[in-house]
Protein backbone atom coordinates (compact mmCIF):
# COMPACT_ATOMS: atom_id res chain seq x y z
CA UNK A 1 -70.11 -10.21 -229.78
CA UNK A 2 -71.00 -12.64 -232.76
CA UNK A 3 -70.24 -15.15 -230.72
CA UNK A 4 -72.35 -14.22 -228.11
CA UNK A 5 -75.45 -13.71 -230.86
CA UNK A 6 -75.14 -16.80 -232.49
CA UNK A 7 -74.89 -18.94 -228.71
CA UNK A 8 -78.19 -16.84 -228.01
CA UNK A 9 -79.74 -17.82 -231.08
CA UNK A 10 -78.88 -21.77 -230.48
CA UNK A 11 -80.48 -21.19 -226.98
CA UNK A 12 -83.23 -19.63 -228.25
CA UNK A 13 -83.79 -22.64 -230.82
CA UNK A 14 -83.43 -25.44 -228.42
CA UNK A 15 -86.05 -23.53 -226.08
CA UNK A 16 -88.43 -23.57 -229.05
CA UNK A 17 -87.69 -26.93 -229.74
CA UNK A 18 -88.15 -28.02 -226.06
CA UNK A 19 -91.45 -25.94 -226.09
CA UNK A 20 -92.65 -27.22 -228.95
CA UNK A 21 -92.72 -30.48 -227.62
CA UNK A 22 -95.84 -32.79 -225.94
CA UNK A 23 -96.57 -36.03 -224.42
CA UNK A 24 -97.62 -36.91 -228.09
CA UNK A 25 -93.67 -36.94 -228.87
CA UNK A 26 -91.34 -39.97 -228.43
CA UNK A 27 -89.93 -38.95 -224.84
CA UNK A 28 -92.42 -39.86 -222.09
CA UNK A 29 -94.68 -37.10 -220.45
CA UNK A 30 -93.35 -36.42 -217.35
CA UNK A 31 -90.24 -34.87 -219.66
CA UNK A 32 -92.76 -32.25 -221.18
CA UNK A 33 -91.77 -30.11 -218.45
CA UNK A 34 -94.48 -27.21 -216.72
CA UNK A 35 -95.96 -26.00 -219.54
CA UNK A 36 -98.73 -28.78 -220.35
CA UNK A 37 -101.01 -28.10 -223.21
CA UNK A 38 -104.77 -27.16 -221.76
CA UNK A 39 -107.14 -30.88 -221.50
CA UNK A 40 -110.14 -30.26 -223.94
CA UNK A 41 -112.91 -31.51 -223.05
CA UNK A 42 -114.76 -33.96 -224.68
CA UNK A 43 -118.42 -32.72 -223.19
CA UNK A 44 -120.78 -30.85 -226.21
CA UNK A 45 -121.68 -27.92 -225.27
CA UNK A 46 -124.72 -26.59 -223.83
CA UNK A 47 -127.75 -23.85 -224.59
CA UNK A 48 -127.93 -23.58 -220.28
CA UNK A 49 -125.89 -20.92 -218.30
CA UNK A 50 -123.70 -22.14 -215.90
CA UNK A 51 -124.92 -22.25 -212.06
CA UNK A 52 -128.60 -23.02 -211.18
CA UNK A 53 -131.17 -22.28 -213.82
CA UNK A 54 -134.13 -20.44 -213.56
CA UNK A 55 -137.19 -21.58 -211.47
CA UNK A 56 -135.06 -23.86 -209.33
CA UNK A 57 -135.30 -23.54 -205.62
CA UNK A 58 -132.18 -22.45 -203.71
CA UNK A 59 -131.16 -24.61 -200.83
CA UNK A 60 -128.85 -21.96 -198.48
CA UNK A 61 -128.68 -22.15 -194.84
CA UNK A 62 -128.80 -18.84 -193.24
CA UNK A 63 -126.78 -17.78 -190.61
CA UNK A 64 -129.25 -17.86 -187.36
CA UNK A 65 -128.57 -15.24 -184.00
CA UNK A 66 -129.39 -18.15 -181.63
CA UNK A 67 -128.64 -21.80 -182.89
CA UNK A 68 -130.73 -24.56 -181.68
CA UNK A 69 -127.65 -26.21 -180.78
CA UNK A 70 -123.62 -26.04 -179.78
CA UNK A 71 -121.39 -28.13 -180.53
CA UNK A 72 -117.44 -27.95 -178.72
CA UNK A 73 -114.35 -29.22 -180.20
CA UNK A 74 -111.97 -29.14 -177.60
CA UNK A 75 -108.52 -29.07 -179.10
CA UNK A 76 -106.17 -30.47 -176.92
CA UNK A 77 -102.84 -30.17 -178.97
CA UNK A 78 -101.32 -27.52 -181.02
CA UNK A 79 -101.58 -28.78 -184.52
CA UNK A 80 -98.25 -27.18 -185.87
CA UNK A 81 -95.66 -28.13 -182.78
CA UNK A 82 -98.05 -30.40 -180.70
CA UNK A 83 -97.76 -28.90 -177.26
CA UNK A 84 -100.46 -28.95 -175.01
CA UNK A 85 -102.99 -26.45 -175.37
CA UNK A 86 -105.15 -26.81 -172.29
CA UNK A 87 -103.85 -24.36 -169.84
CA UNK A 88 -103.49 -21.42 -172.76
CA UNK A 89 -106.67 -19.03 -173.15
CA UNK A 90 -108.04 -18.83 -176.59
């Protein structure tokens, strides 16, 4: 059982050692692993809230019951096995 505990403990130190590490270190970053430290960004920040500010017009295009115009895409080919589609009701 002690040996058990102490070959837990020297796992659990090399995982804090490999952790600890960053692209800052002497290996090169694509050895950092998954967990990369969050960017920062170098922006100040701002007294505005985020999305469009007060006052400023909106510029969303409504859904309409009868367009002015329609446009087909015929699809000719199935895009995952690339049979013909032609003959096959939608």
């Amino acid at each position: 059982m002690r040996q058990e505990c102490q070959a837990l403990r020297d796992e659990v130190h090399a995982l804090k050692a490999t952790a600890a590490k960053d692209s800052n270190s002497s290996k090169p970053p694509s050895s950092d692993g998954l967990a990369k430290p969050t960017p920062k960004s170098l922006r100040p920040p701002s007294t505005r809230r985020t999305g469009g500010q007060p006052g400023h017009p909106g510029q969303t295009v409504r859904m309409v019951t009868t367009p002015g115009r329609t446009v087909r895409h015929p699809v000719e080919r199935c895009t995952g096995c690339g049979r013909s589609v032609q003959h096959v009701r939608p």
